[in-house]
Protein backbone atom coordinates (compact mmCIF):
# COMPACT_ATOMS: atom_id res chain seq x y z
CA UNK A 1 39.06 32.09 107.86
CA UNK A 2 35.99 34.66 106.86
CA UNK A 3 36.84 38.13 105.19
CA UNK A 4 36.18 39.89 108.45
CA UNK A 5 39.24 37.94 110.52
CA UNK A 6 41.16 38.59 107.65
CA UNK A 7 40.81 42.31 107.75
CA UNK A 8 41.28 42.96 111.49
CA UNK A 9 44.66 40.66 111.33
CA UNK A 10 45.76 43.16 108.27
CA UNK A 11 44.59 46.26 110.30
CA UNK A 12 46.54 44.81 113.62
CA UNK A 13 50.11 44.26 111.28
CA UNK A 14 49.76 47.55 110.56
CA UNK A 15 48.91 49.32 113.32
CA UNK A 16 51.93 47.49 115.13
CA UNK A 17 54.36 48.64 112.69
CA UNK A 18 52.82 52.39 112.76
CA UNK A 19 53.89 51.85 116.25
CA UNK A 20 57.35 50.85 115.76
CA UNK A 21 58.19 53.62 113.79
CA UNK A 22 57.67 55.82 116.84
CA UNK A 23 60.81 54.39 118.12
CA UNK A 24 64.45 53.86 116.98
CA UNK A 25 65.84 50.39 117.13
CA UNK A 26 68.42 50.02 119.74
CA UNK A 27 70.60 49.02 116.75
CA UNK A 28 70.16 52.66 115.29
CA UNK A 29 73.86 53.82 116.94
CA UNK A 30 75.63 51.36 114.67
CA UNK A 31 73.45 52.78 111.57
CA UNK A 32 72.25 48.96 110.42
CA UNK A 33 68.88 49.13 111.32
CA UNK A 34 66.03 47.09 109.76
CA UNK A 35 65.30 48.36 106.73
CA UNK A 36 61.98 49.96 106.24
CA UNK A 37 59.37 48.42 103.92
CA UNK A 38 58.70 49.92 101.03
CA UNK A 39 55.14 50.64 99.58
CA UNK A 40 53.74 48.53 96.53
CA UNK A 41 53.08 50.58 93.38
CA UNK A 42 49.76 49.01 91.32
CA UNK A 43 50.13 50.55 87.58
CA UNK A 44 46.59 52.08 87.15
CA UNK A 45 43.78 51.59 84.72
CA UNK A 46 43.78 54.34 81.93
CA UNK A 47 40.13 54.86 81.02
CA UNK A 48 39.86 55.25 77.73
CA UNK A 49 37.33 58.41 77.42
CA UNK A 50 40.63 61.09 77.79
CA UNK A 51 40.13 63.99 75.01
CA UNK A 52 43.01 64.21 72.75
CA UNK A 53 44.32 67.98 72.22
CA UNK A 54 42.57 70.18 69.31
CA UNK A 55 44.61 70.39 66.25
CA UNK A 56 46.83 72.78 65.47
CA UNK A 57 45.09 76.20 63.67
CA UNK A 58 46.43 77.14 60.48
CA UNK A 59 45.98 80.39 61.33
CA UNK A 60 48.30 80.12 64.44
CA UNK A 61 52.00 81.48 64.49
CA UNK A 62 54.89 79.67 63.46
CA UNK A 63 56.78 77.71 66.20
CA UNK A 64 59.52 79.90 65.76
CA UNK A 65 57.65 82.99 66.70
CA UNK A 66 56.09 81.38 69.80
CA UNK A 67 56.64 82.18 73.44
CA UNK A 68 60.22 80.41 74.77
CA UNK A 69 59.40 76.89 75.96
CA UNK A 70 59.21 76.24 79.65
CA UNK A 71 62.25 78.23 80.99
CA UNK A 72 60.38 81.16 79.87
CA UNK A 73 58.16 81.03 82.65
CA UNK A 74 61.48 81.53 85.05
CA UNK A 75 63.34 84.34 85.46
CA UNK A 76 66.88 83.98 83.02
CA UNK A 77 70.26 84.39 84.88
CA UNK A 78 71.34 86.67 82.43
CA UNK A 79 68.93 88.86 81.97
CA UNK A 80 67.38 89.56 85.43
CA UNK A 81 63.51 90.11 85.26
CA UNK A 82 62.14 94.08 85.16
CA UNK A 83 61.71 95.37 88.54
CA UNK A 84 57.74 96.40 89.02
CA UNK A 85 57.98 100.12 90.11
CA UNK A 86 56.36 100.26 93.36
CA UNK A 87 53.79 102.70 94.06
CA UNK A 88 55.90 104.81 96.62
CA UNK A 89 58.86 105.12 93.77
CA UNK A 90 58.66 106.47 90.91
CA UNK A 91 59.63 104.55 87.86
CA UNK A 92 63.13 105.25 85.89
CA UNK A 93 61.51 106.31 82.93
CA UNK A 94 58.87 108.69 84.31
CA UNK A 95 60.13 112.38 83.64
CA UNK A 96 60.95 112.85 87.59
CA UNK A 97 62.60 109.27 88.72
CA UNK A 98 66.48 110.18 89.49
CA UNK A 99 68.67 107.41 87.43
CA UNK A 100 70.92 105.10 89.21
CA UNK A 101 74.31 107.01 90.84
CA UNK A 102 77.22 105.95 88.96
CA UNK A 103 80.87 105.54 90.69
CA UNK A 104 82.02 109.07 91.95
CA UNK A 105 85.83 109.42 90.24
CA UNK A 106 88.06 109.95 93.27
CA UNK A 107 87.91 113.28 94.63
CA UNK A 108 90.95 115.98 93.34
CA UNK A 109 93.63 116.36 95.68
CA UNK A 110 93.50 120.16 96.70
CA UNK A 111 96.77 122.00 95.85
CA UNK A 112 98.53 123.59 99.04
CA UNK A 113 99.27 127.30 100.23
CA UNK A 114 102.67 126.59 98.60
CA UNK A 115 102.03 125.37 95.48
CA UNK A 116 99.46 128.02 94.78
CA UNK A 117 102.46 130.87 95.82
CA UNK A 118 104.96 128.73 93.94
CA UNK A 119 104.06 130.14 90.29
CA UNK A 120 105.69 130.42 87.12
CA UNK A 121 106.57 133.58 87.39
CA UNK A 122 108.90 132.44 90.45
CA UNK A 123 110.02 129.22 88.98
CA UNK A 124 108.92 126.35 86.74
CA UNK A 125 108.30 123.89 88.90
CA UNK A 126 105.43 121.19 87.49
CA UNK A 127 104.23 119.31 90.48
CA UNK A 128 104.87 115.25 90.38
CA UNK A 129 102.92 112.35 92.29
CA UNK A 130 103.77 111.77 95.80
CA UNK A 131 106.59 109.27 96.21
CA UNK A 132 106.21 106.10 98.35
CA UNK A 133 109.55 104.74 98.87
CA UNK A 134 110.83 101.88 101.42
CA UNK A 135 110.64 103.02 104.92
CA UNK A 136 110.29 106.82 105.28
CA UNK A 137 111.77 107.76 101.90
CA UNK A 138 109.93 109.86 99.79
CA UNK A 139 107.32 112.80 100.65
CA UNK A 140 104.20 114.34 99.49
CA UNK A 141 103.74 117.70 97.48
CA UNK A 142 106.62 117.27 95.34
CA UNK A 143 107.57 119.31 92.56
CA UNK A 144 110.44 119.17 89.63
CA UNK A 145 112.28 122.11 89.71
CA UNK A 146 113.42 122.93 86.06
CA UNK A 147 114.25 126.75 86.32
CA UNK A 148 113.76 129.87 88.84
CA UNK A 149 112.64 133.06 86.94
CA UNK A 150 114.29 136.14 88.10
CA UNK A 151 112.42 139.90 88.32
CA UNK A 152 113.33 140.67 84.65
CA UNK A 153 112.20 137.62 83.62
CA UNK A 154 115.40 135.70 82.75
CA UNK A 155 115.56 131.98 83.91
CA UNK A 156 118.43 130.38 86.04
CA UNK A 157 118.37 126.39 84.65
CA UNK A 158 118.80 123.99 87.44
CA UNK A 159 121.39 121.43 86.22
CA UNK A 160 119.71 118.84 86.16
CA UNK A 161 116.15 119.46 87.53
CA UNK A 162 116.00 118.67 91.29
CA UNK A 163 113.12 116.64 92.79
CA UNK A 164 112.17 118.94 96.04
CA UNK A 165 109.61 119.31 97.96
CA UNK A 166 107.40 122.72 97.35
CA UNK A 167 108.46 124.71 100.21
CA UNK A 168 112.43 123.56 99.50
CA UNK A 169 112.04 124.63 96.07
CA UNK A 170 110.47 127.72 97.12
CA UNK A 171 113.15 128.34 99.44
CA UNK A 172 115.82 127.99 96.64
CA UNK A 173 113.82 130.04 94.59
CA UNK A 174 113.81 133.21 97.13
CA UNK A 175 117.60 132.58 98.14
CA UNK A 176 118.55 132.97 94.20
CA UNK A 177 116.30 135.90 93.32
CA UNK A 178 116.77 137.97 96.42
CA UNK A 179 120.36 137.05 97.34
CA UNK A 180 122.65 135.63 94.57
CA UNK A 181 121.71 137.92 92.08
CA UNK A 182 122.88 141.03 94.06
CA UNK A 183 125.92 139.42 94.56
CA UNK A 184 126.54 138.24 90.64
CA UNK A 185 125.57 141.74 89.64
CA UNK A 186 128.45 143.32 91.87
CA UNK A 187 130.69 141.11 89.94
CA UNK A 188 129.35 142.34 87.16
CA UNK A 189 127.27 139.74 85.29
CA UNK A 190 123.98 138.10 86.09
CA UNK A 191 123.70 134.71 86.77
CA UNK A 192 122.78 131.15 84.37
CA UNK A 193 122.74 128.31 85.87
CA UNK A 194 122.66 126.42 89.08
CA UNK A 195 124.79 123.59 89.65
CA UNK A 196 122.75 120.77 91.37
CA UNK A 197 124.81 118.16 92.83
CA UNK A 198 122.65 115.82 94.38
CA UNK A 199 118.75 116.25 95.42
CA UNK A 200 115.83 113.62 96.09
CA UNK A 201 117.71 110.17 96.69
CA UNK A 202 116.40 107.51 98.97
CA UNK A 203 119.83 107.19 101.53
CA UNK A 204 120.75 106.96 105.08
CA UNK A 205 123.37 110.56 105.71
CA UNK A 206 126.22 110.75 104.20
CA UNK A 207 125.33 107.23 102.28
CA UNK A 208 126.13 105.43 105.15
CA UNK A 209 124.12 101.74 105.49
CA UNK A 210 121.96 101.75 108.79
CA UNK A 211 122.59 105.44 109.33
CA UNK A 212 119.81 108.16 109.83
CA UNK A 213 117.43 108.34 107.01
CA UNK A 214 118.58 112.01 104.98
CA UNK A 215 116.52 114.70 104.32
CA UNK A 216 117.93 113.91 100.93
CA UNK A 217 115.24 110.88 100.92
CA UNK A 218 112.43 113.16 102.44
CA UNK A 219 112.95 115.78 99.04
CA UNK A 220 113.47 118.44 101.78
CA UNK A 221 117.42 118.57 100.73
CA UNK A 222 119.61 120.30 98.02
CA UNK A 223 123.24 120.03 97.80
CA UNK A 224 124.97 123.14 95.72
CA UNK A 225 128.49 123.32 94.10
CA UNK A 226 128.38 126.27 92.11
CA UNK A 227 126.53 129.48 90.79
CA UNK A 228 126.85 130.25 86.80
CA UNK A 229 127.48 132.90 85.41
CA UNK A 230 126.70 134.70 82.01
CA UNK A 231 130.01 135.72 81.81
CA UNK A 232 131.50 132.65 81.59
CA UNK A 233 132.68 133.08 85.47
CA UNK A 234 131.68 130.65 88.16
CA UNK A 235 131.18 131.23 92.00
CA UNK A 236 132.53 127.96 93.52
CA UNK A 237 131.59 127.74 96.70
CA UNK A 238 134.00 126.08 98.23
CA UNK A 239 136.49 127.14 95.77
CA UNK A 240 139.35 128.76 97.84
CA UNK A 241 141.04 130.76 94.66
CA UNK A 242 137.69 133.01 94.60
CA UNK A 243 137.64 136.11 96.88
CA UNK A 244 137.00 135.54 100.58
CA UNK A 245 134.50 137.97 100.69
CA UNK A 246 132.50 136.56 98.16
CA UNK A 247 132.01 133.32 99.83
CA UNK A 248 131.57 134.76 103.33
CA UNK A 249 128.51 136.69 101.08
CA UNK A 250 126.92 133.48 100.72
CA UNK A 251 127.72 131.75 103.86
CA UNK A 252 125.67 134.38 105.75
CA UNK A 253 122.87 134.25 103.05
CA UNK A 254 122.11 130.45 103.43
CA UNK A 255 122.77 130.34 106.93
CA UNK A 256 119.80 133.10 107.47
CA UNK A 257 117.55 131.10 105.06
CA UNK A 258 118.10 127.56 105.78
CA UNK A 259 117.82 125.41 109.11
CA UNK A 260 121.28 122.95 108.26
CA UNK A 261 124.09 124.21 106.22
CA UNK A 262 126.86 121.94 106.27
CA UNK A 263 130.30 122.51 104.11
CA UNK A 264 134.02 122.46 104.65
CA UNK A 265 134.98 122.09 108.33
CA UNK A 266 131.76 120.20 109.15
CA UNK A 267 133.09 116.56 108.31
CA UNK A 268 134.67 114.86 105.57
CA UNK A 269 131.98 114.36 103.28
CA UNK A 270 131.37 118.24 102.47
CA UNK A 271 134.66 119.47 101.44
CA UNK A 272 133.65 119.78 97.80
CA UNK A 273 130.00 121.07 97.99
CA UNK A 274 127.30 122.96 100.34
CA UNK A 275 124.32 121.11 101.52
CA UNK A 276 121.07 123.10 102.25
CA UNK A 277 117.81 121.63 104.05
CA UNK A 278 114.72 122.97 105.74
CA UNK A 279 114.72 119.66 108.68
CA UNK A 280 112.26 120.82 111.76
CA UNK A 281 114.09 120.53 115.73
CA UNK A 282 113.15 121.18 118.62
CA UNK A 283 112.82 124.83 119.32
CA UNK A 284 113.78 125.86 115.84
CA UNK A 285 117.75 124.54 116.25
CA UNK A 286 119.71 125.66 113.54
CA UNK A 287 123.09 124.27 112.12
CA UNK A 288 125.46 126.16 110.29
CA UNK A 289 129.11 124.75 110.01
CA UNK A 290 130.99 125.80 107.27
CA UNK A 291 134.63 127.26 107.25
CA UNK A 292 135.63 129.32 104.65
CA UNK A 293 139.19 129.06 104.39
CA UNK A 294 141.69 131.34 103.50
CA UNK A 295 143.33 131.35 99.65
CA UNK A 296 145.73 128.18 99.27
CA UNK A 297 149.48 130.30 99.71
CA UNK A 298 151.42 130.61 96.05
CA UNK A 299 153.63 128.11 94.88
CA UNK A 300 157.12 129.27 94.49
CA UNK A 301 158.45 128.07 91.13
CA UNK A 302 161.13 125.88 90.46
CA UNK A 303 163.07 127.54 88.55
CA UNK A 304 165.11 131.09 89.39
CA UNK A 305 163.89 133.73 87.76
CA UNK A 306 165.53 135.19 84.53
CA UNK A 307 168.75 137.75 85.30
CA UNK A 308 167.07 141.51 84.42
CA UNK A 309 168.86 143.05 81.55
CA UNK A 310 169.41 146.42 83.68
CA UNK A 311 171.42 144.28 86.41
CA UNK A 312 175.41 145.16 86.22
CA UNK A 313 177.87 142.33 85.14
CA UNK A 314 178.60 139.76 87.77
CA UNK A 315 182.15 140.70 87.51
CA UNK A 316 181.86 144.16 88.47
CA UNK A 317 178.92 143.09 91.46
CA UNK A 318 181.53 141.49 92.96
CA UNK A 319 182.76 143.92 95.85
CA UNK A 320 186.78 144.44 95.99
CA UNK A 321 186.90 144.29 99.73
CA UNK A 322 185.70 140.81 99.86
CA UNK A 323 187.77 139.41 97.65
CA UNK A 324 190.70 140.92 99.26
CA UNK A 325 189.53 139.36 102.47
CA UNK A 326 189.00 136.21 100.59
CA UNK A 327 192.88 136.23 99.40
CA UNK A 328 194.09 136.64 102.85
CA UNK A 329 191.99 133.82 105.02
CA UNK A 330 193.56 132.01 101.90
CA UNK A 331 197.54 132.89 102.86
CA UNK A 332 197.23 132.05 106.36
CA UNK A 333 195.63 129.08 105.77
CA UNK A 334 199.04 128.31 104.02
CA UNK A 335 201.30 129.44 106.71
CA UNK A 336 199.94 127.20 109.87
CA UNK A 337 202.50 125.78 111.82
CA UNK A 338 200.75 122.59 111.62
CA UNK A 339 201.95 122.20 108.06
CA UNK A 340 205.92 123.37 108.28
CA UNK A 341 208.21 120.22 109.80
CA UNK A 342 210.13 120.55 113.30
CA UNK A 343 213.03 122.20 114.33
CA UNK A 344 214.72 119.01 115.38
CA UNK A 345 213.78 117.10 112.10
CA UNK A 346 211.38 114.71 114.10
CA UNK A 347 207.52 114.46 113.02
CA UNK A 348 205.09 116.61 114.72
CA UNK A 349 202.40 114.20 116.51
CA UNK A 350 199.19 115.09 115.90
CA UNK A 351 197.24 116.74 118.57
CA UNK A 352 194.77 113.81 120.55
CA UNK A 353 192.16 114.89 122.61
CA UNK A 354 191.91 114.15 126.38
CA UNK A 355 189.89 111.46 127.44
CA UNK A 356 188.18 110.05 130.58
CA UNK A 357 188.47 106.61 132.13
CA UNK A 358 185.70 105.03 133.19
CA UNK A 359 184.90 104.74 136.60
């Protein structure tokens, strides 16, 4: 066979497996299809004229002080590459580039009509964080109140501090400086403290489970037992040994100030204190039920009372004509005939009363 036939058979093999790759084997779905040869690497010829590299200059810098070896050419992951100021925008460090905005801090919550009025010359009353309770519970614009500072500057201490909201508190605050001290100064003292019994608690009313949520747990409640005073004397509200009149005083007071005012008379679970709340109805319904009963009646004592020295003997108190009449019931009782025996010496026979047969 000559060189030419040998070259066109080679040129044919090939150009019938150029052609084969064009199309997939049928076998292709199963994924075992003929392999594909692979190429044949020749290891080439180095000439031997390559230059070797210059030497090293002595003058050159140490290795340490050269440029970082390859990965210096790429940008590091820590340290990101400097950003090339464009043309349109200015660079950081030119005198008018604006630097980078930082993370605004949250914005201040603004302080409401009520907590601006609500100063300390009315009461002392620090403002708290808004509570999030389960379900409704809790409220927003909350405030501590510690004290209520009267016109001539005296304080009345709420014991303890009661967690309100500002517009309760402010409400408590009027109702003690405008009403109760008028009242404690016509009894002649001034007033001290304020006797919280219960304020902010999370509860259904009345601390029933599954009732209505209270406005106890919305801060928009306080219930009230008594007012101090300086004196040493104490207004108990529902305290029936103090004066009618003076609770009647405050009954109209809170019922003119507050939308629910329940105490004795209402139910069962207000005999022994007055609860006061601002809750918003329909058409601005109020509740007031509170009975102020009448002074519990005076026990007599058990024992007589001691004979007066000025009181005669009980000899001579005793009055002649009834003892006279005393002697004779006496004598006939003594001369019945049912005691003397009979003429004819026989028994008497006791009298028997009449009865009926039965039909």
């Amino acid at each position: 066979m000559s060189a030419g036939a040998a070259m066109v058979t080679v040129a044919l093999v090939l150009a019938d497996r150029a052609e084969a790759r064009k199309y997939a084997s049928p076998l292709d779905i199963f994924g075992i299809a003929a392999p594909r040869p692979r190429a044949t690497w020749h290891s080439a010829k180095v000439p031997g004229n390559i230059p070797l590299p210059r030497p090293r200059p002595e003058e050159a810098p140490k290795a340490s002080d050269d440029a970082a070896p390859e990965s210096a050419g790429k940008p590091s992951a820590e340290k990101p590459s400097p950003e090339k100021p464009s043309p349109d925008k200015p660079s950081a460090d030119e005198p008018g580039a604006s630097k980078p905005a930082e993370a605004a801090p949250p914005p201040e919550k603004q302080a409401s009509s009520c907590r601006l009025a609500l100063t300390e010359e009315i009461a002392i009353a620090p403002s708290i964080p808004d509570i999030r309770g389960p379900g409704a519970c809790g409220g927003e614009d909350l405030v501590r109140l510690e004290a209520i500072v009267l016109p001539d500057k005296r304080k009345v201490a709420v014991k303890p501090a009661a967690i309100l909201r500002c517009t309760m508190a402010s409400a408590i605050a009027d109702w003690v400086r405008k009403d109760m001290v008028p009242l404690a100064a016509s009894l002649g003292s001034t007033i001290s403290d304020l006797d919280n019994f219960d304020s902010f608690e999370c509860r259904g009313r009345n601390r029933v489970v599954g009732a209505t949520l209270s406005e106890h747990g919305k801060a928009n409640a306080l219930d009230v037992r008594a007012i101090k005073l300086v004196n040493g004397q104490s207004i108990g509200l529902t305290d029936r040994t103090m004066p009618r009149e003076v609770r009647e005083r405050v009954l109209h007071s809170v019922c003119s100030r507050f939308s629910t005012v329940l105490g004795p008379g209402s139910d069962w679970y207000h005999e022994d204190h007055i609860h006061l709340d601002l809750a918003q109805r329909r058409n601005d319904y109020r509740i007031c039920q509170w009975n102020v009963w009448d002074p519990l009646p005076q026990v007599a004592p058990l024992l007589p009372a001691e004979r007066p020295e000025e009181a005669p003997p009980r000899e001579v108190a005793a009055k002649p004509e009834a003892k006279e009449r005393a002697d004779d019931e006496a004598a006939q009782r003594s001369s019945s005939p049912a005691d003397k025996p009979a003429v004819d010496g026989s028994k008497a026979q006791p009298h028997k009363p009449a009865t009926k047969k039965r039909r």
